[in-house]
N, C-alpha and C. Protein backbone atom coordinates (compact mmCIF):
# COMPACT_ATOMS: atom_id res chain seq x y z
N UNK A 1 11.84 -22.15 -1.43
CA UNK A 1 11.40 -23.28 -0.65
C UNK A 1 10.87 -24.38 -1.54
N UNK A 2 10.34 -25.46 -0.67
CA UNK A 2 9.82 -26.58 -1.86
C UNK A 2 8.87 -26.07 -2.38
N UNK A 3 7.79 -25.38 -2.21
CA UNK A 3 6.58 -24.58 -2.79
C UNK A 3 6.97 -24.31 -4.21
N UNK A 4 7.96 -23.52 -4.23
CA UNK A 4 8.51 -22.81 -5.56
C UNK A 4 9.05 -24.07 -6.19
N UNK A 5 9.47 -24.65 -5.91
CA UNK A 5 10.07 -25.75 -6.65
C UNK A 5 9.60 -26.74 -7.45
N UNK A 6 8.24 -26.77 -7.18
CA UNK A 6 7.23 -27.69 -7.04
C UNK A 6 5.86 -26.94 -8.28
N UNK A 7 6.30 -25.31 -8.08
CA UNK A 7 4.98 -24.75 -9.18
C UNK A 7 4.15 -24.14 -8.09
N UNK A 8 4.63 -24.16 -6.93
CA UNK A 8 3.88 -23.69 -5.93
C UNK A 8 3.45 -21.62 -6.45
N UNK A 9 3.06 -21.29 -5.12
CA UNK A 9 3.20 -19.89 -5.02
C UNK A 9 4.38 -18.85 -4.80
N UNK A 10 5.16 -18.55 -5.46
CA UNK A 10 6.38 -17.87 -5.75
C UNK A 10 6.41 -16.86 -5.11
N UNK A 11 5.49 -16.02 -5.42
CA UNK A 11 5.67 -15.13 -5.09
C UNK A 11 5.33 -14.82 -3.12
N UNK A 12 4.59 -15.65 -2.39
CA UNK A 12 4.11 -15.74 -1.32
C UNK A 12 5.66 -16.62 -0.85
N UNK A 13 6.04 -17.37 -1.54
CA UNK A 13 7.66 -17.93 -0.72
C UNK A 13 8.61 -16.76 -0.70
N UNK A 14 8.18 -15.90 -1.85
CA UNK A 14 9.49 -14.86 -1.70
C UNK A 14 9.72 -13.93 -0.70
N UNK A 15 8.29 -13.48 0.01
CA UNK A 15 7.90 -12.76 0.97
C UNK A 15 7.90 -13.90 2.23
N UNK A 16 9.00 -13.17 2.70
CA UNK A 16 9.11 -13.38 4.40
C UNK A 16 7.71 -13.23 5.05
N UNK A 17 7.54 -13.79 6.03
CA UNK A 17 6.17 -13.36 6.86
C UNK A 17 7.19 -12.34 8.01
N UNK A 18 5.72 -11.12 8.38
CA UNK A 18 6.48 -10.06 9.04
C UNK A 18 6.52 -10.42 10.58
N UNK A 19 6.75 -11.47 11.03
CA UNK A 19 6.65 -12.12 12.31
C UNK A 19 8.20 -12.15 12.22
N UNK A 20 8.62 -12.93 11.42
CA UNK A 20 10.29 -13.39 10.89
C UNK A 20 10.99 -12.21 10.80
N UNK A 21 11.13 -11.12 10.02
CA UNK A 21 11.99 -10.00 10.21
C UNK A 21 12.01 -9.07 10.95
N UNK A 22 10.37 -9.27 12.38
CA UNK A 22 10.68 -8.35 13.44
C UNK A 22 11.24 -9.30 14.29
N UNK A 23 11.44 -10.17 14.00
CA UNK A 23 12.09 -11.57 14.96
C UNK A 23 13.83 -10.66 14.85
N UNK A 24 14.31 -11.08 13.45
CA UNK A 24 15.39 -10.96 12.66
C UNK A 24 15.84 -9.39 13.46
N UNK A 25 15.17 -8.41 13.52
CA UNK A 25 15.53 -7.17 13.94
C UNK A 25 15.77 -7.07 15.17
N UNK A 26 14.90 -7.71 16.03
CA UNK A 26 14.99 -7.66 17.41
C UNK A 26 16.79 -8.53 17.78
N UNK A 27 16.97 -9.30 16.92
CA UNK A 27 17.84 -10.75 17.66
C UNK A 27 18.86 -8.94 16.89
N UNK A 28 19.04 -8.90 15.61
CA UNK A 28 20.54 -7.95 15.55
C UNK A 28 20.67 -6.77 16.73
N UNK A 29 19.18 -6.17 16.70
CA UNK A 29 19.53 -5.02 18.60
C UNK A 29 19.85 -5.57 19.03
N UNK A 30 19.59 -6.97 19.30
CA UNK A 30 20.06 -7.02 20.66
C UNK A 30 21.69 -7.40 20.87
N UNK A 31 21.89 -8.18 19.99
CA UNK A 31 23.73 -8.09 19.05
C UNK A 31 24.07 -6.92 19.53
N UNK A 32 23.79 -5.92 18.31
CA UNK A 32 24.14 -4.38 18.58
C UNK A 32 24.06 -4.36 20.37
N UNK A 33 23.58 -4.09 20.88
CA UNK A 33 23.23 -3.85 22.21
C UNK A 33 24.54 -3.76 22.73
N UNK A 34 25.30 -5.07 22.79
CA UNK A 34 26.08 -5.75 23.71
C UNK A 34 27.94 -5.35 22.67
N UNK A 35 27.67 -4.00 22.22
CA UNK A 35 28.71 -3.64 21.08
C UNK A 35 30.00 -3.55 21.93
N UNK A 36 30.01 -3.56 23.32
CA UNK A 36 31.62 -3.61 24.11
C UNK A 36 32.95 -4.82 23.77
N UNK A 37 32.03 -6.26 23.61
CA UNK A 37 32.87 -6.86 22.88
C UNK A 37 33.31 -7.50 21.38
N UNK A 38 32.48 -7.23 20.70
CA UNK A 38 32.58 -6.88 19.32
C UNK A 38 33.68 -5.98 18.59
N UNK A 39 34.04 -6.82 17.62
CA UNK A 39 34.75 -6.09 16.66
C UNK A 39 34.44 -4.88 16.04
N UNK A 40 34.50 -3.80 15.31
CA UNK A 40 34.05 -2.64 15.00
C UNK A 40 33.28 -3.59 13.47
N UNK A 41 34.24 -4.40 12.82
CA UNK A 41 33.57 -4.64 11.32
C UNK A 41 32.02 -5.77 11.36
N UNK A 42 32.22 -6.31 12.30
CA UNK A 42 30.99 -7.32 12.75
C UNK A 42 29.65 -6.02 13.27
N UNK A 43 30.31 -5.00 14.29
CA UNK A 43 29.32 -3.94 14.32
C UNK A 43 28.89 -3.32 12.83
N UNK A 44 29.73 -3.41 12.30
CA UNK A 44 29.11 -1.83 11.37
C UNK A 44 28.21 -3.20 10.31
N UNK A 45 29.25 -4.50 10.04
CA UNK A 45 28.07 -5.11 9.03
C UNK A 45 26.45 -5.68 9.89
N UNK A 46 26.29 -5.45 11.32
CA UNK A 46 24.92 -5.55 12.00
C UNK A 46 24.49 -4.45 11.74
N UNK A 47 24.97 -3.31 11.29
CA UNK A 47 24.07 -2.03 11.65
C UNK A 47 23.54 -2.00 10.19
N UNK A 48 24.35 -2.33 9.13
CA UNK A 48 23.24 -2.84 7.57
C UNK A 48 22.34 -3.56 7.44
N UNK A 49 22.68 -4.69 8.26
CA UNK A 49 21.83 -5.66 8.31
C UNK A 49 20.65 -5.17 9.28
N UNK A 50 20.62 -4.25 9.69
CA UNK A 50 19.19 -3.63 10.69
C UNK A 50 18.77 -3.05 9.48
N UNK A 51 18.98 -2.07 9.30
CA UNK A 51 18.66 -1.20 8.23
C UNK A 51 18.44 -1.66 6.84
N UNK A 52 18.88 -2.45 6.45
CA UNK A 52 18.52 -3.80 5.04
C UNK A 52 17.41 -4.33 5.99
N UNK A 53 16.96 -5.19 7.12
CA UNK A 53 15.54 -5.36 7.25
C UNK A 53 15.05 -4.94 7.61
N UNK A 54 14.86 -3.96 8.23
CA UNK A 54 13.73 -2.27 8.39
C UNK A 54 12.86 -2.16 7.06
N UNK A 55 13.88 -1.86 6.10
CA UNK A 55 13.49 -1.64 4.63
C UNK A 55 12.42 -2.69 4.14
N UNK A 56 13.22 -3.96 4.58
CA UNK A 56 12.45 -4.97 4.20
C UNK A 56 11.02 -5.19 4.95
N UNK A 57 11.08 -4.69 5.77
CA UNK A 57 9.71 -5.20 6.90
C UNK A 57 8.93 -4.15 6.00
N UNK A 58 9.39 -2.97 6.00
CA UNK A 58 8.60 -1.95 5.43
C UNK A 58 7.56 -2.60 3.98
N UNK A 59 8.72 -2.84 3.28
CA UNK A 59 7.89 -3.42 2.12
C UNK A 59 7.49 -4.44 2.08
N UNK A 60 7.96 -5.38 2.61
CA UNK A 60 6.67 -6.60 3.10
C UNK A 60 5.03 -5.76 3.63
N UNK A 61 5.24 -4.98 4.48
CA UNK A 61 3.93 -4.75 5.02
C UNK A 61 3.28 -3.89 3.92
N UNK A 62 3.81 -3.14 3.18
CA UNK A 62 3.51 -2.53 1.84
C UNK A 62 2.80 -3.48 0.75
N UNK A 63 3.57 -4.54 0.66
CA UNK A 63 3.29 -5.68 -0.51
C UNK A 63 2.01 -6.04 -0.02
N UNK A 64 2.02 -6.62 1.17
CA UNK A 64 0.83 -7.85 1.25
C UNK A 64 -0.50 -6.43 1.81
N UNK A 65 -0.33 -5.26 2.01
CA UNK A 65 -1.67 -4.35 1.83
C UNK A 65 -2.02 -4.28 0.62
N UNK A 66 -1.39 -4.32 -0.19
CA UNK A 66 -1.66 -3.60 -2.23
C UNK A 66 -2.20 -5.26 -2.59
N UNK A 67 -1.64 -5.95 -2.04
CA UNK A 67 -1.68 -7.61 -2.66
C UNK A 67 -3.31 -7.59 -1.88
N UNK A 68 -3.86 -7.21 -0.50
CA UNK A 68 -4.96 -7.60 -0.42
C UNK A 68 -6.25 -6.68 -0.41
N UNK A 69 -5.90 -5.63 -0.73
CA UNK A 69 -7.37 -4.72 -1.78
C UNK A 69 -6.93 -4.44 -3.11
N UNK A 70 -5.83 -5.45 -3.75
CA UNK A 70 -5.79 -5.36 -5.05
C UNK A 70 -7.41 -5.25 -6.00
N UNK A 71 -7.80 -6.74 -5.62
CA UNK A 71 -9.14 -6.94 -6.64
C UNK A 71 -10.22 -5.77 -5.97
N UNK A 72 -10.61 -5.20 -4.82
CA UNK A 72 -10.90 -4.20 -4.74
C UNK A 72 -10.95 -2.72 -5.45
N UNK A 73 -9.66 -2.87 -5.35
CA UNK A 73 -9.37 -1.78 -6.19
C UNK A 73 -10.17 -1.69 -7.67
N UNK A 74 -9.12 -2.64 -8.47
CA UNK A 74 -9.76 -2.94 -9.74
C UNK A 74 -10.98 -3.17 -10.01
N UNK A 75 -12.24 -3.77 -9.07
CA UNK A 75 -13.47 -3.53 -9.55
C UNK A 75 -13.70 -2.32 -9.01
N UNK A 76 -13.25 -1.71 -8.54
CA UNK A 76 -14.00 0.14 -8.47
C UNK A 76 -13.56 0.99 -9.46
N UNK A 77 -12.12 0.69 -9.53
CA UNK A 77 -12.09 1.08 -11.46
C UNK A 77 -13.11 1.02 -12.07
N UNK A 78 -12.78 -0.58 -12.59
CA UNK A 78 -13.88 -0.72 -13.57
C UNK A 78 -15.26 0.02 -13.93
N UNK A 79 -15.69 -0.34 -12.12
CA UNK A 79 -17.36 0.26 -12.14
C UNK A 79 -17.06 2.07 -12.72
N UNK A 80 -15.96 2.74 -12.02
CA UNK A 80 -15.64 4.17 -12.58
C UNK A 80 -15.58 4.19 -13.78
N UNK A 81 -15.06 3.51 -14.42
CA UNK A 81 -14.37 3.69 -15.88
C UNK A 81 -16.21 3.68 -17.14
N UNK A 82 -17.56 2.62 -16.32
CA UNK A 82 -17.81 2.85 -16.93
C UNK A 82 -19.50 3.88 -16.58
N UNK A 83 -19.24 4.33 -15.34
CA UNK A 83 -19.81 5.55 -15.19
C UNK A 83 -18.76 6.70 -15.50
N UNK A 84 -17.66 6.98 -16.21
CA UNK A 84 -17.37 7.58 -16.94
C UNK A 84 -17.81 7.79 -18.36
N UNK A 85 -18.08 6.51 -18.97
CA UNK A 85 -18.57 6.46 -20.29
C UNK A 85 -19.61 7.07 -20.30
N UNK A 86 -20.79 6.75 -19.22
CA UNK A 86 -21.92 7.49 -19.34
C UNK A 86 -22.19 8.48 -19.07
N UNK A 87 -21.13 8.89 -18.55
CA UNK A 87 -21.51 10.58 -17.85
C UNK A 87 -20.68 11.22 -18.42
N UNK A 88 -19.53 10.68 -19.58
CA UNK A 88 -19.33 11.62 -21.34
C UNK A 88 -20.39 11.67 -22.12
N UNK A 89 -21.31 10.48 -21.96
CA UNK A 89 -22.28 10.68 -23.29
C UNK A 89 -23.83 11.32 -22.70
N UNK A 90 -23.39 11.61 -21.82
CA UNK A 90 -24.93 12.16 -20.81
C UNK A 90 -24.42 13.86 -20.65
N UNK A 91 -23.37 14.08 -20.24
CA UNK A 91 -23.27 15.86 -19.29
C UNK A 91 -21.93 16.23 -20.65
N UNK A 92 -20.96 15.58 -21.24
CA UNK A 92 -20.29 16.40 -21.95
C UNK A 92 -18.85 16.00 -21.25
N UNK A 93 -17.88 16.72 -21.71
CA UNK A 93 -16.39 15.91 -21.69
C UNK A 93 -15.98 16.95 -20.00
N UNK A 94 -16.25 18.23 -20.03
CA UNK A 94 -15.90 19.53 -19.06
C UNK A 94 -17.10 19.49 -17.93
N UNK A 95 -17.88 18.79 -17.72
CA UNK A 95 -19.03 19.02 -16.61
C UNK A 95 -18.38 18.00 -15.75
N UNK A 96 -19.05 19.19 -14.35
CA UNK A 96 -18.64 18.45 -12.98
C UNK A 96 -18.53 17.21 -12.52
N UNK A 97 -19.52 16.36 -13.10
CA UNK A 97 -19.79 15.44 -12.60
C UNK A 97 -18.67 13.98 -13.26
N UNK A 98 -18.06 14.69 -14.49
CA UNK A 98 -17.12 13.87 -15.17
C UNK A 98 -16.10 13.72 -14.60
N UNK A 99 -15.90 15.34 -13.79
CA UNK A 99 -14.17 15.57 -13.17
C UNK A 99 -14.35 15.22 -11.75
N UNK A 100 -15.38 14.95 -11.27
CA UNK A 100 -15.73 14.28 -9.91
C UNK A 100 -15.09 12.75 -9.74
N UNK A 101 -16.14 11.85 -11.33
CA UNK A 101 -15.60 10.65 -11.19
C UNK A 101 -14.01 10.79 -11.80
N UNK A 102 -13.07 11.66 -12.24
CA UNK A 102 -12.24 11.60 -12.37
C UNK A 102 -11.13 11.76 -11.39
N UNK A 103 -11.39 12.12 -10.67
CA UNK A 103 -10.62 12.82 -9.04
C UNK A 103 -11.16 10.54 -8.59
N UNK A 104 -11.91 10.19 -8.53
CA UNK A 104 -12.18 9.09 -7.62
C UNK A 104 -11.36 7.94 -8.53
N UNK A 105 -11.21 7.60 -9.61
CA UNK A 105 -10.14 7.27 -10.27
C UNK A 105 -9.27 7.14 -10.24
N UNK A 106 -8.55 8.22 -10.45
CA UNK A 106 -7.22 8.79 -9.32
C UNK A 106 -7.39 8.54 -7.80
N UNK A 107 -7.97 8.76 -7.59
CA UNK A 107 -7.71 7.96 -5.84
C UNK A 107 -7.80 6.41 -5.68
N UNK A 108 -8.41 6.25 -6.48
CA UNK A 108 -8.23 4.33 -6.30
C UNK A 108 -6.45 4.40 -7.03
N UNK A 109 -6.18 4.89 -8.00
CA UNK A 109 -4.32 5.00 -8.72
C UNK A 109 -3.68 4.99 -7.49
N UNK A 110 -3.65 6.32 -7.28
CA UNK A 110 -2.84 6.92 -6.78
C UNK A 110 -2.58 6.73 -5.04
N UNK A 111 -3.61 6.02 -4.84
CA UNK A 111 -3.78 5.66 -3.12
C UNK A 111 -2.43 5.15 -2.45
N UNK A 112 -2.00 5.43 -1.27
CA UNK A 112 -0.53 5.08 -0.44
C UNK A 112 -1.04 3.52 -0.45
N UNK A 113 -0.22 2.63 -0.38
CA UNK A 113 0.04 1.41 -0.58
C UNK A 113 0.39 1.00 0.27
N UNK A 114 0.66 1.74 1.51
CA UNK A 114 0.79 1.06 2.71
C UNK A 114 0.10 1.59 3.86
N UNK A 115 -1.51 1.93 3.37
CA UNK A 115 -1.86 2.13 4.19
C UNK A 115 -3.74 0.97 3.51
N UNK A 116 -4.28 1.16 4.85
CA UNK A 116 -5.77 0.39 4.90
C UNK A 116 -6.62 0.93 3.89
N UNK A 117 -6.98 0.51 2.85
CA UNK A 117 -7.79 1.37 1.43
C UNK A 117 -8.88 1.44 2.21
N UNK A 118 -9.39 2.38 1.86
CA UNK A 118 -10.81 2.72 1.79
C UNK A 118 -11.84 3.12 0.97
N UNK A 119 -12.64 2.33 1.10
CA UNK A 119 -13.52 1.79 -0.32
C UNK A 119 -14.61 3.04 -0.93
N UNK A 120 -14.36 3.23 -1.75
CA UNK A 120 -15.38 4.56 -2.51
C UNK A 120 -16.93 3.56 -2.55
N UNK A 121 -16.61 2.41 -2.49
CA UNK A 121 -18.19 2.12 -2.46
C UNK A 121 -18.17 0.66 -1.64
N UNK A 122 -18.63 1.32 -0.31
CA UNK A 122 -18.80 0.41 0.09
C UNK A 122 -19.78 -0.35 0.14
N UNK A 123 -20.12 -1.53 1.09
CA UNK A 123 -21.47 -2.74 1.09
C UNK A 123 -22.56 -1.16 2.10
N UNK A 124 -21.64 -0.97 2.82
CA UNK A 124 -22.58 -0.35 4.39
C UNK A 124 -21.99 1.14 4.32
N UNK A 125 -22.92 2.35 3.86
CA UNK A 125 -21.74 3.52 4.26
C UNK A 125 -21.19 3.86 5.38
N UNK A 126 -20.31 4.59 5.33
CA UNK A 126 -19.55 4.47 6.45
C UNK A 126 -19.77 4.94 8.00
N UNK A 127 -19.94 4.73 8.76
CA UNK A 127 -20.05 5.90 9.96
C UNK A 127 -19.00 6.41 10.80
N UNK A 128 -18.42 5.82 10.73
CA UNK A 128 -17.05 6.58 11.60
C UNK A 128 -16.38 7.76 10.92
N UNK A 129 -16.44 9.18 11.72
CA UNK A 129 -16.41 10.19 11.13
C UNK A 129 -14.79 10.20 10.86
N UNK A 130 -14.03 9.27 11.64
CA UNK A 130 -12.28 9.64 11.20
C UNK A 130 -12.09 8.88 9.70
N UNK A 131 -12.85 7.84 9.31
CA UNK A 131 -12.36 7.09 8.08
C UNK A 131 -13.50 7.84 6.88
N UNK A 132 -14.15 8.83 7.82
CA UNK A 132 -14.61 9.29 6.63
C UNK A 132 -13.87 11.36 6.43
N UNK A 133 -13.21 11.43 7.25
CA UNK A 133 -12.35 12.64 7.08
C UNK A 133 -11.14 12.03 6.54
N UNK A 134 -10.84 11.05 6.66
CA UNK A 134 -9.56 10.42 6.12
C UNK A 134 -9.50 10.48 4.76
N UNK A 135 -11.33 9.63 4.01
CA UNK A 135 -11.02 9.58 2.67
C UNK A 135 -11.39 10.92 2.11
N UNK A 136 -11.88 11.86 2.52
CA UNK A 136 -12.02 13.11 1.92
C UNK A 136 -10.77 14.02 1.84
N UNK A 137 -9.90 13.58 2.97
CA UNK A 137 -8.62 14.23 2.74
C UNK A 137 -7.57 13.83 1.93
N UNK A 138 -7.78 12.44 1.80
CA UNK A 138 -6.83 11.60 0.77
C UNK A 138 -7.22 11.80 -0.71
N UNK A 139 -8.64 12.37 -1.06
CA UNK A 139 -9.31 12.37 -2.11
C UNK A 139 -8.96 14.11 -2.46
N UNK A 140 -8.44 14.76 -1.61
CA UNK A 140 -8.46 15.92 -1.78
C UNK A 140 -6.87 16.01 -2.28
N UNK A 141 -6.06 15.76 -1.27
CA UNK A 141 -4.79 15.56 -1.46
C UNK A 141 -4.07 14.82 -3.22
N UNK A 142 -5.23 13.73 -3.12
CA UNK A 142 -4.85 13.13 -4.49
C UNK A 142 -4.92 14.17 -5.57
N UNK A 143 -6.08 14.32 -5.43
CA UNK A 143 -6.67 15.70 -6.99
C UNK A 143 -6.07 16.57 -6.82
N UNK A 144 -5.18 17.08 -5.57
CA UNK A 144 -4.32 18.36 -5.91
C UNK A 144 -3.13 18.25 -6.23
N UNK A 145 -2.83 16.96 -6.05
CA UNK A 145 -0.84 16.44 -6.71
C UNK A 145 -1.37 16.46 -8.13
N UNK A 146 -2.38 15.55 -8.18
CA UNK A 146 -2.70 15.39 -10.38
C UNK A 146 -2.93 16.92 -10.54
N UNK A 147 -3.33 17.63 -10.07
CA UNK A 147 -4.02 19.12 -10.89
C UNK A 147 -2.70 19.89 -10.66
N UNK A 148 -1.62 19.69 -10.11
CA UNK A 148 -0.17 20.18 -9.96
C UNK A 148 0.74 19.73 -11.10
N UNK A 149 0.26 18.40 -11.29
CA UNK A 149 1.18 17.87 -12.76
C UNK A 149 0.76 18.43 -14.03
């Protein structure tokens, strides 16, 4: 678009908004729908074109979740990375409390990307008992794929 052309934001022109490709999906069903007078090759190239933006909606909604608890993320690193330092030079390289913050590390990594992060430290702790069985299961799940590798 002119954005990009201009020095704009590139990467925000490159991404469709997900209003537009459930637009885009709905208009080919409904194409598809009406497949009695259609050619077979006009059908079969609509039925890619569903399935090429399925994919795409998917990762649009993927992108712009990772794109907006990115800096989230990265300052809970950080803050981990350097209560790691201190809790090597305080308890030792093998004590619990090292492989604790190491499991939470890995869950800020390793977290699904298309789903709502949830913050190891938040402003307010949490009270809702499902987002807090959620991150204990995601935190559990994580440390047992790494302790599998």
């Amino acid at each position: 678009g002119i954005n990009a052309e201009y020095g704009g934001n590139k990467k925000k022109d490159s991404l469709q908004s997900i209003g537009k490709i459930k637009r885009e999906i709905r208009n080919v069903k409904r194409l598809l729908s009406r497949v009695e007078g259609l050619p077979p090759t006009v059908v079969q190239e609509n039925e890619r074109k569903l399935e090429m933006l399925e994919n795409k909606l998917v990762n649009t909604k993927q992108s712009k979740l990772s794109d907006k608890y990115k800096m989230v993320r990265f300052f809970e690193k950080r803050k981990l990375f350097r209560k790691l330092k201190s809790a090597r030079n305080v308890h030792g390289e093998d004590s619990p409390q090292v492989q604790k913050i190491r499991d939470q590390i890995n869950y800020i990594v390793y977290f699904p990307l298309g789903e709502k992060y949830i913050s190891l430290f938040p402003k307010e702790p949490y009270t809702d008992d499902k987002v807090i069985a959620k991150q204990e299961q995601l935190l559990q799940s994580i440390s047992d794929k790494v302790a599998s590798k």
